[in-house]
N, C-alpha and C. Protein backbone atom coordinates (compact mmCIF):
# COMPACT_ATOMS: atom_id res chain seq x y z
N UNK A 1 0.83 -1.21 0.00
CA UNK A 1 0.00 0.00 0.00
C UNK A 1 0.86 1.26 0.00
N UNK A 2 -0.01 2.38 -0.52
CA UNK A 2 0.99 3.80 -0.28
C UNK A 2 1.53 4.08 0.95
N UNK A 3 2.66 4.81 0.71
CA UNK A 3 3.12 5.68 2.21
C UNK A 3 3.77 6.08 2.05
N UNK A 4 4.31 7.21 3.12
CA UNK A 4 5.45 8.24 3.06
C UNK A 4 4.79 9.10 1.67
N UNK A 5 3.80 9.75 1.99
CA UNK A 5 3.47 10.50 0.86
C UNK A 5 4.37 11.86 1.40
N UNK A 6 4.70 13.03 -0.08
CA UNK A 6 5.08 13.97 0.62
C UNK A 6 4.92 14.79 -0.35
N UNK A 7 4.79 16.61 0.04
CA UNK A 7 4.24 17.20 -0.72
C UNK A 7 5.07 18.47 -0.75
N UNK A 8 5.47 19.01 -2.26
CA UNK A 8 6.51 19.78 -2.67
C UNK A 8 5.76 21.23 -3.13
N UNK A 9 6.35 22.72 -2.41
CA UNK A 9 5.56 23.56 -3.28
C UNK A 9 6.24 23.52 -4.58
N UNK A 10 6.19 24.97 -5.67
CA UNK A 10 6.92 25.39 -6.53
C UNK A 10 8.19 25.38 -6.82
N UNK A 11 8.60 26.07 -5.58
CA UNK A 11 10.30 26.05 -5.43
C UNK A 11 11.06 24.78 -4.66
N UNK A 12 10.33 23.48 -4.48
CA UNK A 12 11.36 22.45 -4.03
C UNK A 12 10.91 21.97 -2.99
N UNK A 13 10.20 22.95 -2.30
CA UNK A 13 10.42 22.82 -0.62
C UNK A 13 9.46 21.82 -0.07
N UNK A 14 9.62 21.24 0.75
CA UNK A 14 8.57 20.20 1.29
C UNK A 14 7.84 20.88 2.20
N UNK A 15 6.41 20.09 2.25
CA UNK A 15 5.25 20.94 2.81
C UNK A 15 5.02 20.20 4.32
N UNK A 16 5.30 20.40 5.18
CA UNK A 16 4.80 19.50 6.29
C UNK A 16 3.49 19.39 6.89
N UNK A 17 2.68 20.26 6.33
CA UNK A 17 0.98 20.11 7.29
C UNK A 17 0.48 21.07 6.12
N UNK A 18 0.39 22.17 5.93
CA UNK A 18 -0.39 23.03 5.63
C UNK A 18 0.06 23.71 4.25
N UNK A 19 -0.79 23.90 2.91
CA UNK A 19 0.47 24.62 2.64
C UNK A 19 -0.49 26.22 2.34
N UNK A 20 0.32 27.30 3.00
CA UNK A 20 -0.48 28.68 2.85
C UNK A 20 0.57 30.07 2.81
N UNK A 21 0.11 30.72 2.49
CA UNK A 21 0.69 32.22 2.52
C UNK A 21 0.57 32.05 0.80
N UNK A 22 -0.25 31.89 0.35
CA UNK A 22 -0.32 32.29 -0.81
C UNK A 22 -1.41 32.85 -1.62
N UNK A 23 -1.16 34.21 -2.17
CA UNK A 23 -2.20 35.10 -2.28
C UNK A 23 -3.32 34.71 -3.53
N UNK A 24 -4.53 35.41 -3.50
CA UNK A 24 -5.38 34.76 -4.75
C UNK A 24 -4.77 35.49 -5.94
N UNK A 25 -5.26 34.86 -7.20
CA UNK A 25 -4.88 35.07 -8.34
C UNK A 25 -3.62 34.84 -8.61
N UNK A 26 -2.82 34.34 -7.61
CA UNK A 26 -1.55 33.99 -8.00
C UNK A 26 -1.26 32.31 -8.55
N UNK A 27 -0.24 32.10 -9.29
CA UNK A 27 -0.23 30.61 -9.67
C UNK A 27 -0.08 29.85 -8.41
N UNK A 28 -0.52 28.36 -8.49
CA UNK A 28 -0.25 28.03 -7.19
C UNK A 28 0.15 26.49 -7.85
N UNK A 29 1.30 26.16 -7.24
CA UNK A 29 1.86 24.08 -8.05
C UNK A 29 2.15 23.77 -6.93
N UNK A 30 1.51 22.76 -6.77
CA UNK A 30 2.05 21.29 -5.67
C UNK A 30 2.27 20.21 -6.73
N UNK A 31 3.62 19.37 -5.86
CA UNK A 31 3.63 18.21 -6.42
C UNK A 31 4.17 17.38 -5.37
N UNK A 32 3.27 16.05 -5.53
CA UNK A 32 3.69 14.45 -4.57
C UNK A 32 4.31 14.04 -4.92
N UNK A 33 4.35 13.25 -4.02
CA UNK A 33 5.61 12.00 -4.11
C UNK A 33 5.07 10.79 -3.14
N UNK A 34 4.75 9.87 -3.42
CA UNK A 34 4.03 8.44 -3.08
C UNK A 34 5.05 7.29 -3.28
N UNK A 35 5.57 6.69 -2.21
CA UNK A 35 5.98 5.25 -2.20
C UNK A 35 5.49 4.20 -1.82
N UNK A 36 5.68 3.16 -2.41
CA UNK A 36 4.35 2.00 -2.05
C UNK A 36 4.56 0.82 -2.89
């Protein structure tokens, strides 16, 4: 089964709980990462 999911903003950084401070109309990219 999946695990160790983890979640990257734009610039690289890993997201640990929340991801915010980011204003409207602005672009917004997440990307996972799932092992399993």
């Amino acid at each position: 089964p999946p695990h160790q999911l983890k979640m990257y903003n734009n610039s690289g950084r890993e997201i640990d709980n929340v991801a915010s401070g980011y204003q409207v109309g602005n672009k917004l990219v997440l990307s996972c990462e799932v092992r399993g």
